[in-house]
C-alpha atoms as a PDB file:
ATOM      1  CA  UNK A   1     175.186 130.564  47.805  1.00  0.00           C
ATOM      2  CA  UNK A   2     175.440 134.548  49.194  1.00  0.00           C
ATOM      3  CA  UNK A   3     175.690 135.586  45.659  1.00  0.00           C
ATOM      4  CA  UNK A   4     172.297 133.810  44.538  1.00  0.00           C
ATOM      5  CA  UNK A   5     170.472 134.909  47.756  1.00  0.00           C
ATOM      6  CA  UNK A   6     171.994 138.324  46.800  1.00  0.00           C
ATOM      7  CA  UNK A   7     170.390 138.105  43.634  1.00  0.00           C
ATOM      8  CA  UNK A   8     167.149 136.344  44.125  1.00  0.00           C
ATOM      9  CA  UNK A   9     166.658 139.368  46.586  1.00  0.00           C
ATOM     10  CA  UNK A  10     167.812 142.438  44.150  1.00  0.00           C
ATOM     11  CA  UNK A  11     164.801 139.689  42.110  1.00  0.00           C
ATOM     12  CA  UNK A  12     162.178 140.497  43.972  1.00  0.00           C
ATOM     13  CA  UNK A  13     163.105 143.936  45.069  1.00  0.00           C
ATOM     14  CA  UNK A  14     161.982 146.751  42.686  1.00  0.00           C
ATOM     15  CA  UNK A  15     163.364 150.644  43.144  1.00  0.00           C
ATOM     16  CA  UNK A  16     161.529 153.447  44.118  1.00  0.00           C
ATOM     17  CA  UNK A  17     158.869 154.302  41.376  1.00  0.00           C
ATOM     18  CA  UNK A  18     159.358 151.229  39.371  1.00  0.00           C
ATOM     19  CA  UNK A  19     156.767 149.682  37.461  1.00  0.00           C
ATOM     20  CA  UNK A  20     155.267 146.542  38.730  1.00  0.00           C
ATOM     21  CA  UNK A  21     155.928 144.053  35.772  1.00  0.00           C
ATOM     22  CA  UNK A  22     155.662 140.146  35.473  1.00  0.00           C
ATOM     23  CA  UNK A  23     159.228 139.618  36.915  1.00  0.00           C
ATOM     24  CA  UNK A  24     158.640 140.873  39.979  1.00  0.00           C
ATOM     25  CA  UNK A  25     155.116 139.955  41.025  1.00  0.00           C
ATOM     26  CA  UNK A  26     154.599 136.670  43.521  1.00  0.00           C
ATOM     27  CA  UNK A  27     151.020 135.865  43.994  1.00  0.00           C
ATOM     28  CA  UNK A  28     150.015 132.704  46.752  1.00  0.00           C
ATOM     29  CA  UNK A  29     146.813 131.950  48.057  1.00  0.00           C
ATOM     30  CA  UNK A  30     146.152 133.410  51.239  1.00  0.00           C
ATOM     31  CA  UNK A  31     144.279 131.441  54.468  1.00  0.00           C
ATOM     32  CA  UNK A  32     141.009 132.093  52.549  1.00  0.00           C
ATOM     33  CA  UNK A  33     142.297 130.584  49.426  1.00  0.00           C
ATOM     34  CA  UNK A  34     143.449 127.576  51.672  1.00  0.00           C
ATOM     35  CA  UNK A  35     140.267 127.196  52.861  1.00  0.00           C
ATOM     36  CA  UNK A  36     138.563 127.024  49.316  1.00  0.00           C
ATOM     37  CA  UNK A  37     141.307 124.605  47.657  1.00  0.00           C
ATOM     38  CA  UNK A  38     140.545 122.130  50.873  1.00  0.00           C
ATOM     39  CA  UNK A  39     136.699 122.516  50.167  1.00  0.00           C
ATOM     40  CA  UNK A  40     137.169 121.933  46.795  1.00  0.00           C
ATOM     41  CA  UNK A  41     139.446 118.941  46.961  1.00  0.00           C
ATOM     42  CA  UNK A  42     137.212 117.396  49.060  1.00  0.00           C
ATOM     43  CA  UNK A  43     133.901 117.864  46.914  1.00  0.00           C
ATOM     44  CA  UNK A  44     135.829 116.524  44.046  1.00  0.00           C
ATOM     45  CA  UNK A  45     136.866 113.600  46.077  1.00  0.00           C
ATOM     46  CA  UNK A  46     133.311 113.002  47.318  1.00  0.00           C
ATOM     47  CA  UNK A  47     131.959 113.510  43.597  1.00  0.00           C
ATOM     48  CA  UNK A  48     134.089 110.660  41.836  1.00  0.00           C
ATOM     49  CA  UNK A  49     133.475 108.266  45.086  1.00  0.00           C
ATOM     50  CA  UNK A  50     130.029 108.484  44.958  1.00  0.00           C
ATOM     51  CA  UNK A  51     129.247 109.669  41.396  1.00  0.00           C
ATOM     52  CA  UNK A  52     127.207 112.700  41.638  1.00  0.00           C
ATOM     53  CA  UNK A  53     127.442 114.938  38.837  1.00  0.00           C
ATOM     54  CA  UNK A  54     126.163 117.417  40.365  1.00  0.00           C
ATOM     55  CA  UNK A  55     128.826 117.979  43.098  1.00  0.00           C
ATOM     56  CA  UNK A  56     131.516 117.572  40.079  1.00  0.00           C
ATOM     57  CA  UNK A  57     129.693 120.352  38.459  1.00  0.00           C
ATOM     58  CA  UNK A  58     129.697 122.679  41.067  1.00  0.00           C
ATOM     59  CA  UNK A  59     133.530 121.419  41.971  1.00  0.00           C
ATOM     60  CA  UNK A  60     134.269 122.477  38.548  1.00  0.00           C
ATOM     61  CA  UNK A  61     132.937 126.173  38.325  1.00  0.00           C
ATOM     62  CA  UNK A  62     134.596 126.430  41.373  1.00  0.00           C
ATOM     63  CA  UNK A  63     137.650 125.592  39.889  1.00  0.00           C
ATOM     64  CA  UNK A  64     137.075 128.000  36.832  1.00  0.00           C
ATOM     65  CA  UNK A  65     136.158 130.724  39.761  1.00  0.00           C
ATOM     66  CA  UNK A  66     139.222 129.645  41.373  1.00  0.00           C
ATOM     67  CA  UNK A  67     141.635 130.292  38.214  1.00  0.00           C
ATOM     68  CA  UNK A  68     139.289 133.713  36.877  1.00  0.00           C
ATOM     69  CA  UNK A  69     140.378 135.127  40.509  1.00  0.00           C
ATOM     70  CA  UNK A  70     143.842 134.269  40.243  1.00  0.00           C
ATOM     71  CA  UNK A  71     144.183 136.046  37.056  1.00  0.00           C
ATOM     72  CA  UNK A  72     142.308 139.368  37.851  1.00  0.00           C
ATOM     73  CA  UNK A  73     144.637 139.140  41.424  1.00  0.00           C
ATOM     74  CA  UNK A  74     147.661 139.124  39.069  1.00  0.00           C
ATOM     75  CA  UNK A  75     146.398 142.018  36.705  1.00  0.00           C
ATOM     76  CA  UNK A  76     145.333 144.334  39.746  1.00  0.00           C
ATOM     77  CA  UNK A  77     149.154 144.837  40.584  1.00  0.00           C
ATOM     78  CA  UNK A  78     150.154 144.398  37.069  1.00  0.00           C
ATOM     79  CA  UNK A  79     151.396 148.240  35.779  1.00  0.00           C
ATOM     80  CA  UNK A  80     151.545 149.630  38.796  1.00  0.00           C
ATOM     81  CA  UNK A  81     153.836 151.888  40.822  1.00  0.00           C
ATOM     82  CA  UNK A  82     154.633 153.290  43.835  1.00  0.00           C
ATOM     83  CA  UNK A  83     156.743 156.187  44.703  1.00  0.00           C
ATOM     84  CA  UNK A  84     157.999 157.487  48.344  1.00  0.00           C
ATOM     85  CA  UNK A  85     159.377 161.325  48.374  1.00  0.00           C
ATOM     86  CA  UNK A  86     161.283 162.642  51.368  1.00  0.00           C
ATOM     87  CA  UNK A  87     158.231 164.898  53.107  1.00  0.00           C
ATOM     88  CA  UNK A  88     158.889 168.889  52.025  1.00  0.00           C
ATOM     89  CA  UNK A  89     158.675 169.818  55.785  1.00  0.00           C
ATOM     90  CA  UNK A  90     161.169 169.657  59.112  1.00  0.00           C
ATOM     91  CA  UNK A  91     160.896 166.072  61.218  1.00  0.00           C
ATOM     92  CA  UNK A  92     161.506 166.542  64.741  1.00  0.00           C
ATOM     93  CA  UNK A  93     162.839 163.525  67.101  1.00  0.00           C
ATOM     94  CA  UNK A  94     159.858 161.884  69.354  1.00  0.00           C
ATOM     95  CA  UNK A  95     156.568 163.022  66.472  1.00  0.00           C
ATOM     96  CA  UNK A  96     154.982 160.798  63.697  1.00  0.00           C
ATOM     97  CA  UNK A  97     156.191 161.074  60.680  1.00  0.00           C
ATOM     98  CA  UNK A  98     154.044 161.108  57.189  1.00  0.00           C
ATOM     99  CA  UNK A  99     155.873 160.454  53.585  1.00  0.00           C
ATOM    100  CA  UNK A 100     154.007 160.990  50.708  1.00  0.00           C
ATOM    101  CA  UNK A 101     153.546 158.195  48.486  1.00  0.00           C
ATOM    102  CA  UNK A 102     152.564 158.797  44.476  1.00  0.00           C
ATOM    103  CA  UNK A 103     150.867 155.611  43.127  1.00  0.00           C
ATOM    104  CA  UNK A 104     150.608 155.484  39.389  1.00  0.00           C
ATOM    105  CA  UNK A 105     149.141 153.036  37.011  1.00  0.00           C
ATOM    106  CA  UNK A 106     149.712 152.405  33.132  1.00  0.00           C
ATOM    107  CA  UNK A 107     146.748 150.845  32.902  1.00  0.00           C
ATOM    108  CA  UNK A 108     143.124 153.149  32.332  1.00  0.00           C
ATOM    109  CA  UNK A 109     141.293 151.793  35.213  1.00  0.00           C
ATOM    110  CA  UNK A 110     141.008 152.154  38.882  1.00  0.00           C
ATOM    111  CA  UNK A 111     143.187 150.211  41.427  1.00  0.00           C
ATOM    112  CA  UNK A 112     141.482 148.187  44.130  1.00  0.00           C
ATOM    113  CA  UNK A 113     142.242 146.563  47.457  1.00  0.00           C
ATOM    114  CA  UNK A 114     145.977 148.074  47.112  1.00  0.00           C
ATOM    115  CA  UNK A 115     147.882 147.470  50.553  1.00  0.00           C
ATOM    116  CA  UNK A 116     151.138 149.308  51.263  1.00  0.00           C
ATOM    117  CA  UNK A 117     153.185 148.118  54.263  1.00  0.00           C
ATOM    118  CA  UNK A 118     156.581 149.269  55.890  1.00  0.00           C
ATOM    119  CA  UNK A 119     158.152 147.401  58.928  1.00  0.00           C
ATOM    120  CA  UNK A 120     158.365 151.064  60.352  1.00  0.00           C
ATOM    121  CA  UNK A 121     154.787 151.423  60.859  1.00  0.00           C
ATOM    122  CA  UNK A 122     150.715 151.282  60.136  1.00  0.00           C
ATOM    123  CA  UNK A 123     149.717 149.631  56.730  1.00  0.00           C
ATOM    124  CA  UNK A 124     148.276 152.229  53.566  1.00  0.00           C
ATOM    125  CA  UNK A 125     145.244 150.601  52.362  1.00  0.00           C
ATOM    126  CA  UNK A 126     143.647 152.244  49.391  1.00  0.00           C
ATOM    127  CA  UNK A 127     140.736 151.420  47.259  1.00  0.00           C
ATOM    128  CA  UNK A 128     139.095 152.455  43.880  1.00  0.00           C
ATOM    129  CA  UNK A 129     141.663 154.721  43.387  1.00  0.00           C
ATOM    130  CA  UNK A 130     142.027 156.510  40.001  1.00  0.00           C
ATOM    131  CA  UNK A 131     145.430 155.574  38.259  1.00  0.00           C
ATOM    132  CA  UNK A 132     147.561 158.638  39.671  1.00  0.00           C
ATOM    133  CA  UNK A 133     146.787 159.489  42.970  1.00  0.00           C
ATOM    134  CA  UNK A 134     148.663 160.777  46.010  1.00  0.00           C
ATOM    135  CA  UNK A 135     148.211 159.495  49.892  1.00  0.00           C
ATOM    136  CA  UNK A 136     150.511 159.279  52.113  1.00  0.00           C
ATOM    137  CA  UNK A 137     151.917 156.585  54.948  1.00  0.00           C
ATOM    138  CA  UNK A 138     152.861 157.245  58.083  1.00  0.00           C
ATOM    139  CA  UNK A 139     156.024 156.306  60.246  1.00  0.00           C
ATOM    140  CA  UNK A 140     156.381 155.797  64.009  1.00  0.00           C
ATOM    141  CA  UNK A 141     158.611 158.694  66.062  1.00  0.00           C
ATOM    142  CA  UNK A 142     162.521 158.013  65.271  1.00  0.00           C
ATOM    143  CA  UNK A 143     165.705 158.697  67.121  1.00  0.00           C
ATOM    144  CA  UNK A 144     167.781 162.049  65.817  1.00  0.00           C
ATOM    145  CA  UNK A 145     169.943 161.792  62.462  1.00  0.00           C
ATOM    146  CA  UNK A 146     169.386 160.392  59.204  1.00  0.00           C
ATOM    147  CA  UNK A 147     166.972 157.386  59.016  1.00  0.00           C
ATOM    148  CA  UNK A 148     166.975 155.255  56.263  1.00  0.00           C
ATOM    149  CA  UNK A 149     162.850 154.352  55.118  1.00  0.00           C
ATOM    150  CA  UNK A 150     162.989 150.640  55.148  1.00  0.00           C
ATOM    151  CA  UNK A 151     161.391 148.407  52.531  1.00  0.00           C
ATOM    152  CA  UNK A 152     158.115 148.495  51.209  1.00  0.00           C
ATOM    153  CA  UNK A 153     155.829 145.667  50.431  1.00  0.00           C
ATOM    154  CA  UNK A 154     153.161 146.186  47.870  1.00  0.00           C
ATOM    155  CA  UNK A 155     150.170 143.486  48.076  1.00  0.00           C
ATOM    156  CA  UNK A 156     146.405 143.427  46.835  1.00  0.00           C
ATOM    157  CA  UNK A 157     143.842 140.321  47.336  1.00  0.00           C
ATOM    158  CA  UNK A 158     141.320 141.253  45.011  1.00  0.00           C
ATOM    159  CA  UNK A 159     138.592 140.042  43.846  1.00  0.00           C
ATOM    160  CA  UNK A 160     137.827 137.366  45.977  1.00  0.00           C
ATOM    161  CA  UNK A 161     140.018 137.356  48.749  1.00  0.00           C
ATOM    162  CA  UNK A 162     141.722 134.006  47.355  1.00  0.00           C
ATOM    163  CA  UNK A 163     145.244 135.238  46.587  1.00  0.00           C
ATOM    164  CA  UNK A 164     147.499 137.272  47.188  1.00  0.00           C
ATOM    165  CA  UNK A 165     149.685 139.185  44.649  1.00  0.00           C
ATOM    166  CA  UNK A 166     153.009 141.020  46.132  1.00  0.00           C
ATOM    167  CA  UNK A 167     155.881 142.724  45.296  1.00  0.00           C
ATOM    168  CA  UNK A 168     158.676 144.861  47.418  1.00  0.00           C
ATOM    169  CA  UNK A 169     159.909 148.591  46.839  1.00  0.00           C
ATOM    170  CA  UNK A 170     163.190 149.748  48.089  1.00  0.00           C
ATOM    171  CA  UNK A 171     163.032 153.409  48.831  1.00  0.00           C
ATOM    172  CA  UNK A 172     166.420 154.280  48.758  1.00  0.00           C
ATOM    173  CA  UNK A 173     165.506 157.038  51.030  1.00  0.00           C
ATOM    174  CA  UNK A 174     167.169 158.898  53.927  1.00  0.00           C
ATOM    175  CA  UNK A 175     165.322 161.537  56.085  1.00  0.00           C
ATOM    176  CA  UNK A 176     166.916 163.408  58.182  1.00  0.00           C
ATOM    177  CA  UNK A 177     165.089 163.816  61.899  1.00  0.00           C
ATOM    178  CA  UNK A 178     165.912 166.996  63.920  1.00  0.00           C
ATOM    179  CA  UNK A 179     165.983 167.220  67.777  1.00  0.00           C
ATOM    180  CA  UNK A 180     163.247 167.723  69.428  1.00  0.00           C
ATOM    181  CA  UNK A 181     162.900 171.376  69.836  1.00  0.00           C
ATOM    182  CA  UNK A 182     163.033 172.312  74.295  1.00  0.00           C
ATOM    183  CA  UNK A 183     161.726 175.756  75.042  1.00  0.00           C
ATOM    184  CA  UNK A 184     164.245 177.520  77.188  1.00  0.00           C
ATOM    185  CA  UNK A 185     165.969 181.127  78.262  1.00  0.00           C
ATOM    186  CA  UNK A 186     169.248 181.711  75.989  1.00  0.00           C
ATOM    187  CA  UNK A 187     171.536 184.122  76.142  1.00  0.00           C
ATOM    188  CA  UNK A 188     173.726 185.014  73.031  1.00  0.00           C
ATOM    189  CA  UNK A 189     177.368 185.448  73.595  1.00  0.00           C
ATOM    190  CA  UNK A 190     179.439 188.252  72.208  1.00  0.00           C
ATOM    191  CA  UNK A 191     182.588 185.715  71.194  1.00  0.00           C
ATOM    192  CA  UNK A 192     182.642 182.388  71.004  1.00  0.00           C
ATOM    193  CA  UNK A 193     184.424 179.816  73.712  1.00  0.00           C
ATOM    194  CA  UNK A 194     186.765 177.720  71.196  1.00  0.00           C
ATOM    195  CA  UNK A 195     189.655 179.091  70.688  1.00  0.00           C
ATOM    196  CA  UNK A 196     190.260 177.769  67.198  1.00  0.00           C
ATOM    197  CA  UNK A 197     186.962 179.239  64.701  1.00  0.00           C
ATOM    198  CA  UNK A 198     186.489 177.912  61.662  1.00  0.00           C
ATOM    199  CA  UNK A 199     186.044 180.361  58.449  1.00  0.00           C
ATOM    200  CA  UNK A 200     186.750 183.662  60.897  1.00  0.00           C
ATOM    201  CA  UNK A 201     189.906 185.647  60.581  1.00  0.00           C
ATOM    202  CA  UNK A 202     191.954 185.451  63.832  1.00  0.00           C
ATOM    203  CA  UNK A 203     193.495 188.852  64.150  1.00  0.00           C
ATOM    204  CA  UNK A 204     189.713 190.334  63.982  1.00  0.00           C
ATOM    205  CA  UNK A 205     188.950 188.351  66.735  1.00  0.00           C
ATOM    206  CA  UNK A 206     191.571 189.282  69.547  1.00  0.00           C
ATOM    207  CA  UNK A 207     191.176 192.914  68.290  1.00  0.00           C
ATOM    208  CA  UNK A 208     187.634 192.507  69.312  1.00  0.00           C
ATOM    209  CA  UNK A 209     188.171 190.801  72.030  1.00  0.00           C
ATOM    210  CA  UNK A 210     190.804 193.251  73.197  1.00  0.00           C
ATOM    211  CA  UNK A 211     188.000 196.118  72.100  1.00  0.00           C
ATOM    212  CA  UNK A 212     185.607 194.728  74.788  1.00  0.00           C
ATOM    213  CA  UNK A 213     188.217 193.999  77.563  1.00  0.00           C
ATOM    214  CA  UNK A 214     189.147 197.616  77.420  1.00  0.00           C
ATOM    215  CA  UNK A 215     185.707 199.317  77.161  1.00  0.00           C
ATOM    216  CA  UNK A 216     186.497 201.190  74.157  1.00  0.00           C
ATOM    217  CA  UNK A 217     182.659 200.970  72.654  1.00  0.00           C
ATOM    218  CA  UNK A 218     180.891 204.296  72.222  1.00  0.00           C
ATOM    219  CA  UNK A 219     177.217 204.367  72.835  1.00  0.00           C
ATOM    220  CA  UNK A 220     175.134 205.298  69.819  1.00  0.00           C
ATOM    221  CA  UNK A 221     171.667 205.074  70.837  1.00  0.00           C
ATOM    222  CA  UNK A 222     169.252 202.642  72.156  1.00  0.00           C
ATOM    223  CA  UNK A 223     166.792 200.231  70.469  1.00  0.00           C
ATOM    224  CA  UNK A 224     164.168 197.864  71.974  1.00  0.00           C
ATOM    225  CA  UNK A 225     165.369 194.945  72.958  1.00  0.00           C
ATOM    226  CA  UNK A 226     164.700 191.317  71.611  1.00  0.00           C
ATOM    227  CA  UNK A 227     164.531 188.282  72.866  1.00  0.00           C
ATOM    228  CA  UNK A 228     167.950 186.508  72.709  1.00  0.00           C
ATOM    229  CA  UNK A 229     169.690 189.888  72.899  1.00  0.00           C
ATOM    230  CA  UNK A 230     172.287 190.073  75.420  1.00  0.00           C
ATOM    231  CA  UNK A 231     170.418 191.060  79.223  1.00  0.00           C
ATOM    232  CA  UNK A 232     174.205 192.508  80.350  1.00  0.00           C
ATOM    233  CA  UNK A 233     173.408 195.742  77.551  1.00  0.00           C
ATOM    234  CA  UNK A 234     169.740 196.840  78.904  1.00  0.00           C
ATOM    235  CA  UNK A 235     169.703 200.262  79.823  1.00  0.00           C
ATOM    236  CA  UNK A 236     167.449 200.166  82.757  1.00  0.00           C
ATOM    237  CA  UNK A 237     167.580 203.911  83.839  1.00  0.00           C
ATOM    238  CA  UNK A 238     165.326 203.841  80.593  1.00  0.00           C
ATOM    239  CA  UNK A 239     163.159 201.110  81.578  1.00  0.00           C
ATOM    240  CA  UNK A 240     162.670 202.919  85.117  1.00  0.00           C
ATOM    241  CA  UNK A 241     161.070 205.754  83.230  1.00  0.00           C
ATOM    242  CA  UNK A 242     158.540 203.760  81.717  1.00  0.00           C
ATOM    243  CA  UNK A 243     160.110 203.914  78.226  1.00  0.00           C
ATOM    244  CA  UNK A 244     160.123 200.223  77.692  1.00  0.00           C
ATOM    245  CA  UNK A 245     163.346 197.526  77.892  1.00  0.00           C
ATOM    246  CA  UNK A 246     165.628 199.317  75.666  1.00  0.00           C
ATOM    247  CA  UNK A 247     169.459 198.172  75.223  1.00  0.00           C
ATOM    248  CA  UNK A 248     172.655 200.069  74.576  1.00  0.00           C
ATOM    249  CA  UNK A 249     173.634 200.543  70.796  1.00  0.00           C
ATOM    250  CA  UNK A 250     177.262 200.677  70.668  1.00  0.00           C
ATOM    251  CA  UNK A 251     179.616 201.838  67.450  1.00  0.00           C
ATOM    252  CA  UNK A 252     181.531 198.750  67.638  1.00  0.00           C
ATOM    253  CA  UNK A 253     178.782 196.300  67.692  1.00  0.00           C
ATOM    254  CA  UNK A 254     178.787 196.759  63.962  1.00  0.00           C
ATOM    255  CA  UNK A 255     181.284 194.610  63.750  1.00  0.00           C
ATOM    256  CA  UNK A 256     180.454 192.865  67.085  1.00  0.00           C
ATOM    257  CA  UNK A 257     179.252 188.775  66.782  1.00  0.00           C
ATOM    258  CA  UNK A 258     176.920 186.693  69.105  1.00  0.00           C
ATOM    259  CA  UNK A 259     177.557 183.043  69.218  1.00  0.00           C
ATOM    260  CA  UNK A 260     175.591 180.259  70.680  1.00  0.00           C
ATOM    261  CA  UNK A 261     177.269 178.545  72.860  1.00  0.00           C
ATOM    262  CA  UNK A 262     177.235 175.865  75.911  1.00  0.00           C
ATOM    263  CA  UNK A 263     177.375 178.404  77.512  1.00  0.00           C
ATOM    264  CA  UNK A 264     174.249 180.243  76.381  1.00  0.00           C
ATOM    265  CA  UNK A 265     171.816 177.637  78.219  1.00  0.00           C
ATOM    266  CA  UNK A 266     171.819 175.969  81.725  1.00  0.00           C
ATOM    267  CA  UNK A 267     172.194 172.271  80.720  1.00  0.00           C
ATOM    268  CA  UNK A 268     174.780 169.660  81.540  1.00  0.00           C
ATOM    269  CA  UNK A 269     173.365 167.455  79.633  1.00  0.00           C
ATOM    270  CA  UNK A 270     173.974 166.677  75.741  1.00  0.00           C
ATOM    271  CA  UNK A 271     170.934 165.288  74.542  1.00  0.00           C
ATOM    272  CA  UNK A 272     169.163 168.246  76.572  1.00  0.00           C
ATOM    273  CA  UNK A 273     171.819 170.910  75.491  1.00  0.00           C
ATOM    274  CA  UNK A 274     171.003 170.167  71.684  1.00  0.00           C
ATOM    275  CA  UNK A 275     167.586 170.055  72.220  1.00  0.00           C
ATOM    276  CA  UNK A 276     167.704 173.683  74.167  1.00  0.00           C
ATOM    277  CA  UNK A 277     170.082 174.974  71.262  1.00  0.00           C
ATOM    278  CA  UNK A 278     167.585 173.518  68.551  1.00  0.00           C
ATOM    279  CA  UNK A 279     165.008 175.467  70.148  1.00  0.00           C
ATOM    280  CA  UNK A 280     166.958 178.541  70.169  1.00  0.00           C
ATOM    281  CA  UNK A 281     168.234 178.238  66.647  1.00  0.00           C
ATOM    282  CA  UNK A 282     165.322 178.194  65.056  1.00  0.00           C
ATOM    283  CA  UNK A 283     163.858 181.381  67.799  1.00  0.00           C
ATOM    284  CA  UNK A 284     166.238 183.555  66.448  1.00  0.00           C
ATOM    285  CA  UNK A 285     166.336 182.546  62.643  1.00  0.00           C
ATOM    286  CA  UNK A 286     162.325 182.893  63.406  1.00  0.00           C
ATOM    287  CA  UNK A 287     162.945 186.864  64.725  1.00  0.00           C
ATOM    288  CA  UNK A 288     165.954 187.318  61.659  1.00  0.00           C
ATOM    289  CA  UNK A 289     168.843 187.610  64.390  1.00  0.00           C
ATOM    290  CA  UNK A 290     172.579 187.159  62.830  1.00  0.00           C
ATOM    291  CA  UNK A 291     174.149 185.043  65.548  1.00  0.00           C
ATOM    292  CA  UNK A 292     177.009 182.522  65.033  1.00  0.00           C
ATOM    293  CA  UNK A 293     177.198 179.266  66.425  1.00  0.00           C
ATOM    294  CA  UNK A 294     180.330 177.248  68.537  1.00  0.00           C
ATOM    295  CA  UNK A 295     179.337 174.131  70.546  1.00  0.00           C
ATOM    296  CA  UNK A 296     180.968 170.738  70.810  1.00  0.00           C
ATOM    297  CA  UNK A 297     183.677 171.131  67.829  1.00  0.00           C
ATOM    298  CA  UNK A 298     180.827 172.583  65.522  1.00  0.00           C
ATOM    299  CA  UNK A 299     181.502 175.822  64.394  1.00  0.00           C
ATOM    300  CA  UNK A 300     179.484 178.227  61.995  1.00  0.00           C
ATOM    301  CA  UNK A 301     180.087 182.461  61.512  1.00  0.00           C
ATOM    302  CA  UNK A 302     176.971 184.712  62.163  1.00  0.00           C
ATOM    303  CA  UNK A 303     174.646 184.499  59.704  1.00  0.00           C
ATOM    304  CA  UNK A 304     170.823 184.551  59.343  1.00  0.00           C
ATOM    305  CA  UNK A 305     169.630 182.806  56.317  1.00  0.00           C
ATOM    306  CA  UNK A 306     167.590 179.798  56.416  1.00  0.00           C
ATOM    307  CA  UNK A 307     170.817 177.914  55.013  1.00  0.00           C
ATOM    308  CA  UNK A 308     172.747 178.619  58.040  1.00  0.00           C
ATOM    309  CA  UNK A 309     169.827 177.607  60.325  1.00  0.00           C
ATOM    310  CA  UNK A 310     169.628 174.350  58.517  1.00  0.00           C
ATOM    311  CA  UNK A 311     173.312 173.733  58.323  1.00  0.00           C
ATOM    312  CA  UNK A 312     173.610 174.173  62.380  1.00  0.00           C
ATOM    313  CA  UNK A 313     170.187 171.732  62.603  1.00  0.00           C
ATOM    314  CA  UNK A 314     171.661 168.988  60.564  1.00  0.00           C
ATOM    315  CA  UNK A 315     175.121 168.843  62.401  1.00  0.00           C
ATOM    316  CA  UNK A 316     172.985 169.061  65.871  1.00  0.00           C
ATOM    317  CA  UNK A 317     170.801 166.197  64.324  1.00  0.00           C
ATOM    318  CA  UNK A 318     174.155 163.977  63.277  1.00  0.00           C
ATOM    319  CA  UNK A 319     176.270 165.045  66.347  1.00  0.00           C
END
């Protein structure tokens, strides 16, 4: 019994981009087309009981409207296809999310009364659309990770409103949400809290370590300061002057690294803590800051590529 419900469902369910064809098409009549096969029943009924011809005749070319509607229903949805694509552009936790969706048609002529629904959200309704056109549907806010797009039903009721012709699209889609970015003050470490780093060489580590703890930097100059840029190296004998907020350059931070840490933002809580780190991972990929990353087991050396920012961002989003 599982395996023929398993199958009768794989049946009806087509894969993203598929082409509509006569296998997987349903087509019912709707509460409309109820309400026009009771009418009709009854004026046949009343035609043959009392012998009017007249009510027979109208009876029948509502009959032959009846079956030209079912057939144009069927041939709306015939050759057509629907494609979802994972939206070119970063999804944070708590907005609305919009996939684009490419519907395509085999057929030279216009689709009409198409209506695109997802259990996730709002129905796409589209109309005298050419036979390759892009729109788009939207989805309702989602929770942090990678979310699965859940099946899509494809429907249209045209001409008349009579019936309804339906298939359903599995995506086979995951998009991946991000936190929800929280403004907040950061401060970059210079080494990270965990004393076990991933991809870093130990030895270089306790001799810098060891370098700091024994105040062996030179000073080389100064340089403005940016935002994210440790507050402990601001030299503010300059800033008294009037010279601006300018912070020690030392020899050794050459090979000096800044980490984000727990301990970079004033948060106890997780949820809160990756959303203040979200925020301040993308800040400093935004200003082109090498900084490394250490929080919660997750581990990543200083970089300041795009990659790295979106390698940190999807292990905050699956954490």
């Amino acid at each position: 019994m599982k395996k023929q419900i398993l199958r009768f469902r794989k049946r009806m369910t087509l894969n993203n981009g598929d082409i509509l064809d006569s296998k997987h098409i349903f087509i019912l009549p709707n509460k409309n087309g109820y309400i026009f096969l009771s009418v009709l029943v009854v004026m046949i009924f009343f035609g043959l009981n009392y012998e009017n011809n007249l009510i027979l005749i109208v009876a029948f070319l509502a009959v032959s409207v009846l079956i030209t509607s079912l057939f144009l229903t069927y041939h709306n949805l015939l050759g057509v296809s629907v494609k979802v694509q994972d939206p070119q552009y970063d999804i944070f936790a708590g907005n609305a999310i919009t996939l684009p969706v490419y519907i395509n048609s085999n057929k030279h002529r216009p689709i009409r009364n198409l209506l695109i629904t997802t259990l996730q959200g709002p129905a796409l309704f589209v109309n005298d659309i050419p036979g390759n056109t892009q729109s788009s549907i939207s989805l309702p806010p989602l929770k942090r990770g990678f979310r699965k797009v859940k099946r899509l039903s494809v429907s249209t009721n045209y001409p008349l409103g009579l019936f309804q012709a339906f298939s359903y699209i599995e995506p086979h889609l995951s998009i991946l949400v991000l936190p929800q970015p929280e403004t907040c003050e950061y401060l970059l470490q210079k080494t990270p809290q965990s004393s076990n780093l991933m991809h870093e060489n130990k030895n270089n580590t306790q001799r810098l370590i060891s370098s700091i703890a024994k105040g062996n930097d030179e000073i080389c100059g100064l340089k403005p300061y940016r935002m994210g840029e440790p507050i402990n190296l601001i030299d503010w004998r300059q800033s008294a002057k009037g010279r601006g907020i300018m912070i020690k350059d030392f020899s050794a931070d050459q090979n000096m690294s800044f980490y984000l840490t727990k301990d970079s933002i004033k948060s106890l809580d997780l949820e809160e803590q990756i959303s203040m780190l979200t925020y301040a991972v993308i800040d400093l990929t935004m200003r082109n800051i090498q900084f490394g990353f250490d929080f919660n087991g997750l581990t990543y050396k200083p970089d300041c590529s795009r990659d790295h920012r979106q390698r940190i961002l999807i292990s905050l989003a699956t954490l």
